[in-house]
Protein backbone atom coordinates (compact mmCIF):
# COMPACT_ATOMS: atom_id res chain seq x y z
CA UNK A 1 246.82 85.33 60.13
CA UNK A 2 244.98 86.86 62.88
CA UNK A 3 242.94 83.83 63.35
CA UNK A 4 246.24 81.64 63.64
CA UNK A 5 248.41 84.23 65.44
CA UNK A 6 248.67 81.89 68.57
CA UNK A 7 247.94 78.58 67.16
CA UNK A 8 250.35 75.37 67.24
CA UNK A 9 248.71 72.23 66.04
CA UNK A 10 250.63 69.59 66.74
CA UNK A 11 250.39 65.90 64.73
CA UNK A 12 252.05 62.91 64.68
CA UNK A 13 254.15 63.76 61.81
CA UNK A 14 253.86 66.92 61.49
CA UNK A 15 253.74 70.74 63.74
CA UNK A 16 251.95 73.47 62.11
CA UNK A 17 253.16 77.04 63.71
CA UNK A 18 252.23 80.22 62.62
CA UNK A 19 254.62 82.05 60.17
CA UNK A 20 256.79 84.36 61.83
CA UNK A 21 259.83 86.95 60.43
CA UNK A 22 261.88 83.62 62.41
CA UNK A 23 261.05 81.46 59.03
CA UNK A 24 261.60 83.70 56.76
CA UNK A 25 265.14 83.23 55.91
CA UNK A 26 264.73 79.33 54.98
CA UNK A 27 261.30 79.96 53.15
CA UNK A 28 263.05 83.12 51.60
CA UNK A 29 265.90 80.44 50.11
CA UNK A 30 262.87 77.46 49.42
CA UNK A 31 261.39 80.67 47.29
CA UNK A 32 264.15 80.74 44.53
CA UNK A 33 263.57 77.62 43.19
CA UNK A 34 262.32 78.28 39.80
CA UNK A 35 260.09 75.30 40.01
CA UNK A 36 258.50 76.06 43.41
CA UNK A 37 257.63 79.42 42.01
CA UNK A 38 256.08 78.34 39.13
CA UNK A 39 254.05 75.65 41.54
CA UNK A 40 252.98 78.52 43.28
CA UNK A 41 252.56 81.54 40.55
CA UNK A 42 255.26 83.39 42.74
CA UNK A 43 257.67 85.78 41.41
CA UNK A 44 261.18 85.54 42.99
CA UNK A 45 261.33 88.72 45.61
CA UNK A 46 264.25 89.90 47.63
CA UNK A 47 264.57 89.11 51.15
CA UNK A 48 263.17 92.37 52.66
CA UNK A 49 260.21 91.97 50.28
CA UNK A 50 260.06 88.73 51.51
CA UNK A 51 259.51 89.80 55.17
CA UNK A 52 257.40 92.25 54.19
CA UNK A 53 255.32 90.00 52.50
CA UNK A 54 255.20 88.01 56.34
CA UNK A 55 254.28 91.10 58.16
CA UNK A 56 251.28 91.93 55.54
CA UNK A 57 250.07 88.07 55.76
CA UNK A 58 249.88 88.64 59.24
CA UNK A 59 247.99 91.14 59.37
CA UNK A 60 245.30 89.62 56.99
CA UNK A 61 241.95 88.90 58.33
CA UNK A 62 241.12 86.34 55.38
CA UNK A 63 244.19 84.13 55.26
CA UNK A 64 245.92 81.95 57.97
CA UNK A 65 249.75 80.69 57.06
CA UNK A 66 251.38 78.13 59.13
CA UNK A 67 254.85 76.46 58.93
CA UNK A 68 254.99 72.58 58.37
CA UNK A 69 257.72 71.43 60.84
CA UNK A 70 259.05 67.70 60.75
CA UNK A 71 257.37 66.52 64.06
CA UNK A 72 259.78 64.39 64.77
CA UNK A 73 262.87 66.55 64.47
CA UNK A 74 261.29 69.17 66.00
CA UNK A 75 260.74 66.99 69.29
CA UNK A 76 263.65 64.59 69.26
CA UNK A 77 266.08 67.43 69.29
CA UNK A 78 266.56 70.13 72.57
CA UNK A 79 267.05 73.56 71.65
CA UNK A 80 266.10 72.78 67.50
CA UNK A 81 264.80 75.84 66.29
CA UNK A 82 261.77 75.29 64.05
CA UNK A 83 263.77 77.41 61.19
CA UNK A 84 265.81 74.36 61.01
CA UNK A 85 262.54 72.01 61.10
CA UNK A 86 260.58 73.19 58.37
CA UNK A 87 259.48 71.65 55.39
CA UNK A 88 256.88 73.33 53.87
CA UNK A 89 253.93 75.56 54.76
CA UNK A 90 250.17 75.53 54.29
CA UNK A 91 247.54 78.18 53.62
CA UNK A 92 243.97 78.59 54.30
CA UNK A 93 242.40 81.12 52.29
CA UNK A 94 239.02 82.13 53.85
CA UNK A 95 236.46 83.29 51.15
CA UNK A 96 233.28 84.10 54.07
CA UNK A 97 234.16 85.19 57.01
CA UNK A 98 231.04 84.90 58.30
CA UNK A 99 231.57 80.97 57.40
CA UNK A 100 235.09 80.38 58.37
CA UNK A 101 234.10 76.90 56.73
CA UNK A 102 234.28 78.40 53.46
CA UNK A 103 237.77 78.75 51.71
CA UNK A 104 240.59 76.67 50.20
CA UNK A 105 243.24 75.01 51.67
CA UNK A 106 246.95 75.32 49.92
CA UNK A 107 249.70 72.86 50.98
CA UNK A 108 253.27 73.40 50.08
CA UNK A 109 256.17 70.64 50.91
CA UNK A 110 259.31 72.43 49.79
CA UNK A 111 262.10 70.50 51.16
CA UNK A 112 265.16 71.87 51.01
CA UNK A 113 266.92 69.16 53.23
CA UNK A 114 266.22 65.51 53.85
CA UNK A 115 263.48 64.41 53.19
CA UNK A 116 261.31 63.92 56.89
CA UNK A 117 262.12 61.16 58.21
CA UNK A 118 258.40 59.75 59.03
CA UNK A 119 257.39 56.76 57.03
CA UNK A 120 254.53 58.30 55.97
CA UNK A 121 256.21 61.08 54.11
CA UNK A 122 259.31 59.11 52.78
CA UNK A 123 257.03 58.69 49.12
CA UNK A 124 256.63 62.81 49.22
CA UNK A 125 257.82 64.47 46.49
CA UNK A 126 260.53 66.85 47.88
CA UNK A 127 258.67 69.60 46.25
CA UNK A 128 254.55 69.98 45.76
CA UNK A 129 251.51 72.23 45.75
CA UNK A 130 247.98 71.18 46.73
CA UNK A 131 244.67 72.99 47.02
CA UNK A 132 241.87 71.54 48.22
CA UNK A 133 238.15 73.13 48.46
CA UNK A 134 237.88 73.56 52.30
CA UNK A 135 233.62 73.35 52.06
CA UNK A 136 234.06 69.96 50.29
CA UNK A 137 235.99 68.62 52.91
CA UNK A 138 234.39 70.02 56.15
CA UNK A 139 230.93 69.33 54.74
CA UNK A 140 232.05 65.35 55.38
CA UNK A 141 233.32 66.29 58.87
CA UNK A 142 229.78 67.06 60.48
């Protein structure tokens, strides 16, 4: 998560912010579903593993982790703290870092609340993994 330490991206739907020991709690609870670990081949760990596991992430060189925050909840409401925003998370796994094109691309929408409110995302499962080949897709972008 070096590469993403300081990184906000921010969408029309969606925020993506870096993952910090402030998310941990709700993706700590998102974690013991037994069907979002099986999604994601996790095994259920205990909170303090759980922020371990966030420190170690971010000091990875090969992998960047960011929080999926409702956009619009994240905006519309003063003082919100993205904790209480999130709804999922994505990964990018690097595979070259000599060719930060190169890797794969893991998106996570847990839920865990309403679903967001944006049209767009009102047909989103509450709960669902993607990967996607990042070289496939950044190949079409030049």
């Amino acid at each position: 998560m070096r590469l993403n330490q300081n990184t906000l991206l921010l969408g029309k739907k969606v925020v993506l912010v870096p993952y910090t020991s402030e998310h941990v709690p709700r993706y700590h609870e998102w974690m013991k579903s037994e069907e979002l670990q099986r999604l994601t081949a996790s095994e259920p760990l205990t909170l303090e593993q759980e922020y371990a596991m966030q420190c170690s992430w971010q000091e990875d060189a090969d992998k960047c982790t960011f929080i999926v925050l409702d956009a619009e909840k994240w905006q519309a409401q003063p003082g919100a703290t993205e904790e209480s925003c999130m709804v999922g998370d994505v990964n990018l796994f690097l595979t070259d870092l000599e060719d930060l094109t190169l890797g794969e691309i893991e998106v996570m929408i847990a839920g865990g609340g309403p679903p967001v409110s944006a049209p767009s995302w009102s047909s989103v499962s509450p709960k669902w993994l993607l990967t996607i080949p990042m070289r496939q897709h950044t190949d079409s972008m030049r």
